[in-house]
Protein backbone atom coordinates (compact mmCIF):
# COMPACT_ATOMS: atom_id res chain seq x y z
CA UNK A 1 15.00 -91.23 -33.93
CA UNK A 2 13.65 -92.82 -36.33
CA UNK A 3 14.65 -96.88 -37.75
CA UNK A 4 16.03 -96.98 -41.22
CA UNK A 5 14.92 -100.34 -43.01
CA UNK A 6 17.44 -101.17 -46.14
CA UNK A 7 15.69 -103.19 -48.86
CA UNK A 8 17.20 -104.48 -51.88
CA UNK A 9 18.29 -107.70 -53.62
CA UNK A 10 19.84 -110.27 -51.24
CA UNK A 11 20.41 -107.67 -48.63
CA UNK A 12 20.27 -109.56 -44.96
CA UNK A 13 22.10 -107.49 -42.49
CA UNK A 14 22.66 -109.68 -39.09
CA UNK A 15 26.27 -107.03 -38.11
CA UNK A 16 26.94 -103.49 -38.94
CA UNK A 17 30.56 -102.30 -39.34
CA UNK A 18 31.62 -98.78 -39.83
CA UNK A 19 29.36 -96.44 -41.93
CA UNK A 20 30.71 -93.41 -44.24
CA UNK A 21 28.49 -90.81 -45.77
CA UNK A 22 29.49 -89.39 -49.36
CA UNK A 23 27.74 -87.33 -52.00
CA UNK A 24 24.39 -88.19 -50.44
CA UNK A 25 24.80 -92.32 -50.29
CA UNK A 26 25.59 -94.43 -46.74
CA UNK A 27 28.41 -97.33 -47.44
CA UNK A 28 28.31 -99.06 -44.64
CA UNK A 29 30.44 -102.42 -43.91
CA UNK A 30 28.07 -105.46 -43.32
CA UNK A 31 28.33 -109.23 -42.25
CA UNK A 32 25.45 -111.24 -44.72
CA UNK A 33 24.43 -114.47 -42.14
CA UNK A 34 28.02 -114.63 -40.66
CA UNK A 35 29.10 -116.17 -44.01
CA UNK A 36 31.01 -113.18 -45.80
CA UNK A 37 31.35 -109.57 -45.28
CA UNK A 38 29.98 -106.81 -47.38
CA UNK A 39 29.96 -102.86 -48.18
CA UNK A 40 26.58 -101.83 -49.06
CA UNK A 41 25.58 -98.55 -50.39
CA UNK A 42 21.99 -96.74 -49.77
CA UNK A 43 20.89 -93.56 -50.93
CA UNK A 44 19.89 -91.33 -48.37
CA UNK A 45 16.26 -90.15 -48.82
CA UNK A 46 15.41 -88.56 -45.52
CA UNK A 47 11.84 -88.30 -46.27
CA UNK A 48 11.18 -92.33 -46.04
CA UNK A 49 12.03 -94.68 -43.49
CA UNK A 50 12.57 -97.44 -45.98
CA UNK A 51 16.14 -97.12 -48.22
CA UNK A 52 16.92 -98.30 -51.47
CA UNK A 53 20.52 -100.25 -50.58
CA UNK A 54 22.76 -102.31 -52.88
CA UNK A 55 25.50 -104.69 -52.22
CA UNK A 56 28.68 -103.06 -53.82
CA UNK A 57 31.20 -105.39 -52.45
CA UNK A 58 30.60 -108.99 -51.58
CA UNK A 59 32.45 -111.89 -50.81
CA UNK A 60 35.06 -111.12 -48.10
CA UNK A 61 36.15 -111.98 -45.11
CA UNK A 62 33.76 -111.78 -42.24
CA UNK A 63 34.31 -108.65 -40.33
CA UNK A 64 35.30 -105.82 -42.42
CA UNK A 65 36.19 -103.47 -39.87
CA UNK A 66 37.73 -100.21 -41.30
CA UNK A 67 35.97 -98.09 -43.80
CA UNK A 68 36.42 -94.93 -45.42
CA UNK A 69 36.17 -93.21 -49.15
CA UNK A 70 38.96 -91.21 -50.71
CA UNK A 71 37.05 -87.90 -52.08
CA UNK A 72 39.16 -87.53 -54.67
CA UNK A 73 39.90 -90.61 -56.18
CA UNK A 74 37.01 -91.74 -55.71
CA UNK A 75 37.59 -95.18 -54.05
CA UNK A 76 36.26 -96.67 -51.10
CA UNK A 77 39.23 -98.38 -48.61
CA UNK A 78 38.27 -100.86 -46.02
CA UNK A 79 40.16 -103.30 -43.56
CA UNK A 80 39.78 -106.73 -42.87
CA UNK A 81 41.88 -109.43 -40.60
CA UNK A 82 44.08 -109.71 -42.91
CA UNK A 83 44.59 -106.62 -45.84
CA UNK A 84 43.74 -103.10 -46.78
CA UNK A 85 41.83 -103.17 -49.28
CA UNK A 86 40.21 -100.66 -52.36
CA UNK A 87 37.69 -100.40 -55.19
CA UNK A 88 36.02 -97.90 -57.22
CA UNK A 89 32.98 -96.32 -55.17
CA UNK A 90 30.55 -98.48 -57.35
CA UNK A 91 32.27 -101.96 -56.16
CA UNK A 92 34.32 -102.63 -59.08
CA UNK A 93 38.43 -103.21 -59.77
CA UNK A 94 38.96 -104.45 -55.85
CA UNK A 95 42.57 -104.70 -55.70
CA UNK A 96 44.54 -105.42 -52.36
CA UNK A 97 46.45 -102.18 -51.09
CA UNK A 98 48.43 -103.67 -48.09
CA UNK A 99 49.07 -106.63 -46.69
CA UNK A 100 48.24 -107.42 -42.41
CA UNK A 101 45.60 -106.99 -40.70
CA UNK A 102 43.94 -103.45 -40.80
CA UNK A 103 40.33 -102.81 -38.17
CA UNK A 104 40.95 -98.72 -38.91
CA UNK A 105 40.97 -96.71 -42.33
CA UNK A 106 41.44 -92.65 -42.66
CA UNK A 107 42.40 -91.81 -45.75
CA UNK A 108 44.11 -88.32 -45.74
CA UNK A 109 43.43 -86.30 -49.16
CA UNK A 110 45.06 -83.57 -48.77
CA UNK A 111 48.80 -85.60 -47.89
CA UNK A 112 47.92 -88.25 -50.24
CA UNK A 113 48.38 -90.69 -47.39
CA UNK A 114 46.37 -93.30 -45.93
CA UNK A 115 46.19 -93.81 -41.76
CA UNK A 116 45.62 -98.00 -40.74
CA UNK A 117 45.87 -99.23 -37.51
CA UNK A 118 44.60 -102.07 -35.63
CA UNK A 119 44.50 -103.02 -31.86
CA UNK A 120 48.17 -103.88 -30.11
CA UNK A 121 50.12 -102.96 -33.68
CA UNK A 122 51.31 -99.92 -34.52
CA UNK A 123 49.84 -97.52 -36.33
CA UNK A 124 51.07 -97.42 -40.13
CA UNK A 125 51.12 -94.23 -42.48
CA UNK A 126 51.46 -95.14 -46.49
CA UNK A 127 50.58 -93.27 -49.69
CA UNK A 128 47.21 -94.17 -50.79
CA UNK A 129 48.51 -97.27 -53.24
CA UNK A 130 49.86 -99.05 -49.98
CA UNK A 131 53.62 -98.19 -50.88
CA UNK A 132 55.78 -96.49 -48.43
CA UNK A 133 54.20 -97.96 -45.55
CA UNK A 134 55.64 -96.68 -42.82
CA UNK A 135 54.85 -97.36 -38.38
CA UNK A 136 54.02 -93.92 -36.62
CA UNK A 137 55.12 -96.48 -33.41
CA UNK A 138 51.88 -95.81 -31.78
CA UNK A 139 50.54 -98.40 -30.28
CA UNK A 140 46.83 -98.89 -29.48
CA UNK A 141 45.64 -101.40 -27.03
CA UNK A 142 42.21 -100.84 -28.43
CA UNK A 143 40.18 -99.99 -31.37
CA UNK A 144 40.92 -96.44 -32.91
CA UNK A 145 37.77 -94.86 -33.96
CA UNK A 146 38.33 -91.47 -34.94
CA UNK A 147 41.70 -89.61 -35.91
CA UNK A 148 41.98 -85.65 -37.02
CA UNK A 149 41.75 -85.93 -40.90
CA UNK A 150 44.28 -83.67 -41.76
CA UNK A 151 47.83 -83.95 -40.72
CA UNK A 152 49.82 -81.64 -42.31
CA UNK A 153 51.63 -79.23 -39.76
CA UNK A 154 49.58 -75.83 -40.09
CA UNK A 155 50.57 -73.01 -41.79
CA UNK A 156 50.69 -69.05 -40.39
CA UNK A 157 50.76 -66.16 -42.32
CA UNK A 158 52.60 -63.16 -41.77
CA UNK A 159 51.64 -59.69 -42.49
CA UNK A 160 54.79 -58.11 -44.52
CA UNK A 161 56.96 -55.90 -42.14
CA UNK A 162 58.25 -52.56 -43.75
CA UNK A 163 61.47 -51.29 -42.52
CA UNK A 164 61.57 -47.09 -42.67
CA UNK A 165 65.30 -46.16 -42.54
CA UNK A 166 65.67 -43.36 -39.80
CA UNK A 167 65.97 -39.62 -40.76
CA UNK A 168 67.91 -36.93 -38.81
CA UNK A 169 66.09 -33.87 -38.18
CA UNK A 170 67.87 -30.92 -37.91
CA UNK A 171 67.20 -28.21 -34.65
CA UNK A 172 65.28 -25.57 -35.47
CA UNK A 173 67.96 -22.22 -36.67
CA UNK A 174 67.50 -19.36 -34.41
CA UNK A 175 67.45 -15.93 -36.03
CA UNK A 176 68.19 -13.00 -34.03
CA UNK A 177 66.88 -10.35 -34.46
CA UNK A 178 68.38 -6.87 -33.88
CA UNK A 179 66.88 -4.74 -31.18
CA UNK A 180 66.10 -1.35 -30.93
CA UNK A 181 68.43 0.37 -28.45
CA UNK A 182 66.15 2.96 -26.90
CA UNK A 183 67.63 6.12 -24.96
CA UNK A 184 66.32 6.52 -21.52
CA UNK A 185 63.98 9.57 -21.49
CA UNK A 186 63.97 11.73 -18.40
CA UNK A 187 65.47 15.53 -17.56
CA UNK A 188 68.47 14.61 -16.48
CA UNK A 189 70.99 17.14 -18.48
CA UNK A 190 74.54 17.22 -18.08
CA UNK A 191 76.33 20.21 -17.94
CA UNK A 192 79.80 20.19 -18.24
């Protein structure tokens, strides 16, 4: 194992949060000096030790505990004491997605969905704009680290069945045959 040093402009990690790889960069939540919280972003090079990082997000509350990256849109999501919140995977248009205090992000691609949760509340399913929020009413006394990432039921497919109608089959005809009605042979005469 080998230490990874981040360097970049006004980078001074003192907490790491959660940590998501995508497209070959690390965003990892960070607490700056216990003054803010951050997401920083460092392009893996897994030839050096040392890793060019950059502070995407900056200025929120201490302790941003959930963190994850919606593929397809192309946002990051992370949780803080207080909201769900998003931005585009470069830092910019941070808008606030939900409301309450959120220490676990999944987002779920495929369903559109996103999975938040945070210790002694119930777990909350909502599309990926923070609408439709809705409680799974499971409850975790602790932190959730690590859910399935796809939830929709699973599909099975079916080979197609053909149905032969039955057939009658007909016994086999008998011919006869005519025989040959033979005389007996012999000496025997009759004499009348």
């Amino acid at each position: 194992v080998t230490p990874l040093t981040f360097t970049g402009t006004g980078i001074t990690v003192t907490g790491l949060g959660d940590m998501v790889v995508h497209n070959g960069k690390l965003y990892v939540a960070i607490s700056n000096s216990g003054s803010a919280g951050h997401i920083m972003e460092a392009t893996i090079d897994t030839a050096a030790t040392a890793q060019n990082a950059q502070l995407i997000v900056t200025g929120q509350p201490v302790g941003i505990l959930g963190l994850d990256i919606d593929e397809v849109n192309n946002k990051i999501y992370w949780g803080t004491s207080s909201a769900l919140k998003r931005s585009n995977l470069d830092g910019t248009s941070i808008e606030t997605v939900y409301t309450g205090a959120v220490n676990f992000v999944q987002v779920l691609p495929t369903e559109n969905k996103i999975l938040v949760g945070s210790p002694g509340n119930n777990m909350m399913i909502m599309n990926l704009n923070g609408s439709n929020a809705t409680s799974l009413n499971v409850k975790s006394s602790g932190f959730v680290t690590a859910v399935v990432t796809n939830m929709a039921p699973p599909t099975t497919t079916t080979p197609p069945t053909t149905t032969v109608a039955p057939t009658t089959t007909a016994a086999p005809a008998v011919v006869a045959t005519p025989s040959a009605t033979v005389a007996p042979t012999g000496s025997g005469t009759s004499e009348t």
